[in-house]
Protein backbone atom coordinates (compact mmCIF):
# COMPACT_ATOMS: atom_id res chain seq x y z
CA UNK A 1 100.09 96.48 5.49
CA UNK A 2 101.50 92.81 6.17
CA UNK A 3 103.18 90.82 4.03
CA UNK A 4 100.19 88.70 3.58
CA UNK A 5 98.41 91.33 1.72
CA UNK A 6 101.05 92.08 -0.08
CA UNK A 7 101.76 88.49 -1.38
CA UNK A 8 97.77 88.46 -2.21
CA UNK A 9 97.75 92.15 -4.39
CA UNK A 10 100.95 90.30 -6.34
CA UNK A 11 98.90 87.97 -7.36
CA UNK A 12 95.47 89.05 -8.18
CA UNK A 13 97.74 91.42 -10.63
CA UNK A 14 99.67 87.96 -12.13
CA UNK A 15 96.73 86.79 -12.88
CA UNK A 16 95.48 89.91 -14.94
CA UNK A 17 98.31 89.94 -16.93
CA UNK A 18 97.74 86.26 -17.78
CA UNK A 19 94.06 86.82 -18.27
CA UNK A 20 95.25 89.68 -21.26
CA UNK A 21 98.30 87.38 -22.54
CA UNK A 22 95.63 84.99 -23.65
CA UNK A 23 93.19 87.60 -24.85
CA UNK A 24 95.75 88.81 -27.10
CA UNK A 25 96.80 85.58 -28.32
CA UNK A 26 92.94 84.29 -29.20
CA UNK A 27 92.31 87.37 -31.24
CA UNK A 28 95.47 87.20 -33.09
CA UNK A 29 94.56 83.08 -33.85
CA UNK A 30 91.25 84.05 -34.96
CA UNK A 31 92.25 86.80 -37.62
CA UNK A 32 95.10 84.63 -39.36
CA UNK A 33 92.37 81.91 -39.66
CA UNK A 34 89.71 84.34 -41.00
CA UNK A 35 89.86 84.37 -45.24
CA UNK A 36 90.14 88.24 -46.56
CA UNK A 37 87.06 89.44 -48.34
CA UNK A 38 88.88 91.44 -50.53
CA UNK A 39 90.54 88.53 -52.25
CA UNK A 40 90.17 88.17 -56.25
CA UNK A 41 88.12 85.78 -57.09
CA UNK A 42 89.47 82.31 -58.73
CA UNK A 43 89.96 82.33 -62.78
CA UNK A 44 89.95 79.12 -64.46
CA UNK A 45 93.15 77.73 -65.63
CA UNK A 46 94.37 79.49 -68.64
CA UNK A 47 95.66 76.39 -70.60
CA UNK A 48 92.16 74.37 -70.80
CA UNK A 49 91.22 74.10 -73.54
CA UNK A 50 88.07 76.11 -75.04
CA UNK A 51 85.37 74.40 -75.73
CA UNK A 52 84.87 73.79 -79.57
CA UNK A 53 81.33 73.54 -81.17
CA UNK A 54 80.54 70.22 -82.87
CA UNK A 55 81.49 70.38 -86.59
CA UNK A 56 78.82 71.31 -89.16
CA UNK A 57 78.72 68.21 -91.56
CA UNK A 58 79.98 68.91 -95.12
CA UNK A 59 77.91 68.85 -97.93
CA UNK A 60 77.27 65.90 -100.14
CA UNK A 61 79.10 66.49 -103.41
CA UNK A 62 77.83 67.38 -106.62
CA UNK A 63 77.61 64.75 -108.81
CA UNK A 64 78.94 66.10 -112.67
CA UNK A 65 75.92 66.14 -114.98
CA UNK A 66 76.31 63.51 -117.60
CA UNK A 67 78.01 64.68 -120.89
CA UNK A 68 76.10 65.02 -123.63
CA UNK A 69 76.35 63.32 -127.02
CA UNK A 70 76.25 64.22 -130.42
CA UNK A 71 73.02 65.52 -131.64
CA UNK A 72 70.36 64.59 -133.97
CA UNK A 73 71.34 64.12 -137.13
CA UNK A 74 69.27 66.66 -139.31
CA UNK A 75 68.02 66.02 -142.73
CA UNK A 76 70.19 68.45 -144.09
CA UNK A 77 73.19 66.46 -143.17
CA UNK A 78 72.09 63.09 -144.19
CA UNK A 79 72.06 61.46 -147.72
CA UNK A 80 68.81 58.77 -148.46
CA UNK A 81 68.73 55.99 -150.56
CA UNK A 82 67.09 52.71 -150.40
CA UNK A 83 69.28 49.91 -150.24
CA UNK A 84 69.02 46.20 -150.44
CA UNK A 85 65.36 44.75 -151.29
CA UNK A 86 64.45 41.25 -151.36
CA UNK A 87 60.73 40.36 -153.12
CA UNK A 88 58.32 38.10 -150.25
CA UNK A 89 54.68 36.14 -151.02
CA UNK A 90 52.60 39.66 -151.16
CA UNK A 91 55.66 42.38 -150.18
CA UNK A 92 58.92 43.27 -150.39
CA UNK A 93 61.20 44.27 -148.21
CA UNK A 94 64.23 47.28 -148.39
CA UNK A 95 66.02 49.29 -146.63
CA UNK A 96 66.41 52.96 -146.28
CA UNK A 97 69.71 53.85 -146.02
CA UNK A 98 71.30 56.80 -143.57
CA UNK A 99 74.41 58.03 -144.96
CA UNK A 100 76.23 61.25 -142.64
CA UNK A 101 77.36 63.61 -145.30
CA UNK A 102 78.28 66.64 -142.61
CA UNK A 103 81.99 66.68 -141.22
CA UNK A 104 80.14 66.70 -137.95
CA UNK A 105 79.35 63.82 -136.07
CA UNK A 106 75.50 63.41 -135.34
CA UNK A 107 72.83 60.61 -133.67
CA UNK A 108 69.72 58.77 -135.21
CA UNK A 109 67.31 57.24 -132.55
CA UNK A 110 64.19 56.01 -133.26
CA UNK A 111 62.15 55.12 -136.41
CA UNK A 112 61.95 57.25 -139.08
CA UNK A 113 58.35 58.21 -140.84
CA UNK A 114 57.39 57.22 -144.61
CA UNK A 115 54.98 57.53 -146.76
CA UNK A 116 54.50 57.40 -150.58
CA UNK A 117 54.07 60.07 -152.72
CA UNK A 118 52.75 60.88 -155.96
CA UNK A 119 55.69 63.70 -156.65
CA UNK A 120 58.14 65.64 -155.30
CA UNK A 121 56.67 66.75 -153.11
CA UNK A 122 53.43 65.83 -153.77
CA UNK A 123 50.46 64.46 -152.14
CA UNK A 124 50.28 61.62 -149.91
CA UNK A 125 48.81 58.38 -151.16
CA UNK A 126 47.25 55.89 -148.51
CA UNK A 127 48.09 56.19 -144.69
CA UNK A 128 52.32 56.35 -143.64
CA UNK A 129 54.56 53.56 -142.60
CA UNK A 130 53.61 51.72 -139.36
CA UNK A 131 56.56 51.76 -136.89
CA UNK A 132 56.87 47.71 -135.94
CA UNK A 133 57.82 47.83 -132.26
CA UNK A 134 59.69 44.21 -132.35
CA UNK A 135 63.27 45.84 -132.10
CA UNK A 136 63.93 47.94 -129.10
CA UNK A 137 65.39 51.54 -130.02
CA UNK A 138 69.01 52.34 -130.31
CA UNK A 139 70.95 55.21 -130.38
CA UNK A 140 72.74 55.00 -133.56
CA UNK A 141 76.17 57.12 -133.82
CA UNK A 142 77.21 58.60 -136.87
CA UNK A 143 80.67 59.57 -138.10
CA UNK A 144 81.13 61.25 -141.03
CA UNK A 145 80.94 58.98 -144.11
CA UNK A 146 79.13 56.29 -142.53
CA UNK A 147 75.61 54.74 -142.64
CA UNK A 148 72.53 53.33 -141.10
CA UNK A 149 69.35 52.23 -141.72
CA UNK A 150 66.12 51.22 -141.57
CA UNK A 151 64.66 48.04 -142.73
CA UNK A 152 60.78 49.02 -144.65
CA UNK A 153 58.08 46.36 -145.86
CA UNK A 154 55.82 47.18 -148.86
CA UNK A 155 52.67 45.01 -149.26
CA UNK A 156 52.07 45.14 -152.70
CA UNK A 157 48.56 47.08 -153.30
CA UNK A 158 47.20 43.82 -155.83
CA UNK A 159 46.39 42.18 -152.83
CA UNK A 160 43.24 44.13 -152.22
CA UNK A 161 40.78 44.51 -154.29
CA UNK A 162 40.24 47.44 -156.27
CA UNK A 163 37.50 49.07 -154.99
CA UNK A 164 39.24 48.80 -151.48
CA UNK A 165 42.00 49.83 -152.85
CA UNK A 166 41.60 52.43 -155.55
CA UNK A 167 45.33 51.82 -156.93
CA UNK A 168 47.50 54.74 -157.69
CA UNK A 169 51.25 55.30 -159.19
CA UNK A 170 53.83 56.62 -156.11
CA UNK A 171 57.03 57.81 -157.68
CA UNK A 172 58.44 58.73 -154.39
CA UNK A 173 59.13 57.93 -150.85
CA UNK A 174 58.68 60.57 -148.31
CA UNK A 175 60.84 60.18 -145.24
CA UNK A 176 62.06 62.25 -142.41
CA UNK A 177 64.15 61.13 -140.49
CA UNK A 178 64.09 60.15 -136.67
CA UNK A 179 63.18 63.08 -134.49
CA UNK A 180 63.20 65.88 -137.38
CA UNK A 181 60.57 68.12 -139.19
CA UNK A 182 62.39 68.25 -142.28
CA UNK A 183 61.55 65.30 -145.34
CA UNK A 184 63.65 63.94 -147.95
CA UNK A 185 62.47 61.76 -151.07
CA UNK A 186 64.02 58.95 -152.56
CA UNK A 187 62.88 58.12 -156.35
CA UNK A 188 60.75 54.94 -155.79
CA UNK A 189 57.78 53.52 -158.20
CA UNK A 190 55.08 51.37 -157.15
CA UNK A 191 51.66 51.21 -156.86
CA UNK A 192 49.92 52.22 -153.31
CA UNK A 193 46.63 52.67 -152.03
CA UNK A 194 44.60 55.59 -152.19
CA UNK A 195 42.40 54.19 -149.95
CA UNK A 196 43.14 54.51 -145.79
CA UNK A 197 45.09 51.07 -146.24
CA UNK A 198 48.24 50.88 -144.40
CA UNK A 199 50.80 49.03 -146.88
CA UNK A 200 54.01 50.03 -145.27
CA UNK A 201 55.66 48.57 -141.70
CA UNK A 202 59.57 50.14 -140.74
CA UNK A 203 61.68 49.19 -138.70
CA UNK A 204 63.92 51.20 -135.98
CA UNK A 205 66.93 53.01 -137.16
CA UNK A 206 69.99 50.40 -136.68
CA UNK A 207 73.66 50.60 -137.17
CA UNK A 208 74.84 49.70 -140.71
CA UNK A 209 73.80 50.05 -144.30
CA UNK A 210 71.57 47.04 -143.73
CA UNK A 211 73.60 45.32 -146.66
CA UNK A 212 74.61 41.55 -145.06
């Protein structure tokens, strides 16, 4: 063999080696660039912060029920009497008189009824007191010991004739007091209708023994 063969073998087997050298080296590029499937998949950051539902408004509050006040005085507890009158053209006018005799303290509100009587009890002459709505209602507080009362006009029965009439002797008034079921009588003479006349007008229940 010459030496020009020989040069040509050493070459064709340089070049081999080169071709494999760069093989190599491509595969070896292409696995470090490749990502691993058996990596664990990403977590989110521990220290975010959890999301927090949005806060449930709070309820209105309550509002405190309004105290409640003294109650009704009852007949029982109260002492009647009629108080100042003073004589008119065809009435006169008085007052009935509320006095607390309990150790409690209790309310009047309101107009009380009346009629007159022929005893004690007795029966019921002519038609009751009409309430006279000029003076709004009040809710009258009372202590122990103390008064109120309610200012009552009596037509006098003359005015009407007698067959209209029919006069008759009263020796009482029957009253119960505002809001109660229960009468009292104060000692009271006159004469009153038998008749459906209305002779009587009262007033509402007011502070006071009606006296000035």
């Amino acid at each position: 063999m010459d030496s020009t063969q020989r040069v040509a073998r050493r070459a064709l087997a340089a070049a081999a080696l080169t071709s494999v050298a760069v093989l190599a080296t491509a595969c070896a590029s292409s696995s470090s660039t490749t990502p691993s499937t058996n990596a664990a998949p990403a977590t989110p950051d521990s220290t975010a912060p959890a999301t927090t539902p949005a806060a449930t408004p709070a309820a209105p509050a309550t509002t405190p029920a309004a105290p409640s006040g003294p109650a009704p005085c009852p007949t029982r507890s109260l002492h009647l009497k009629l108080g100042v009158s003073q004589g008119t053209a065809g009435s006169v006018y008085t007052t009935i008189v509320f006095t607390n005799t309990s150790n409690s303290t209790c309310t009047l509100y309101g107009y009380p009824g009346v009629s007159l009587t022929t005893g004690k009890p007795g029966s019921q002459i002519g038609k009751p007191a009409k309430e006279n709505p000029a003076t709004p209602r009040q809710l009258v507080t009372l202590q122990p010991q103390t008064s109120a009362s309610a200012l009552l006009r009596i037509v006098f029965a003359g005015n009407y004739p007698p067959s209209q009439c029919h006069p008759v002797t009263a020796h009482y008034l029957q009253v119960y007091p505002p809001n109660q079921t229960k009468q009292a009588y104060i000692a009271h003479q006159t004469t009153g209708c038998a008749k459906p006349i209305r002779l009587m007008t009262v007033d509402v229940v007011k502070p006071g023994s009606g006296s000035s």
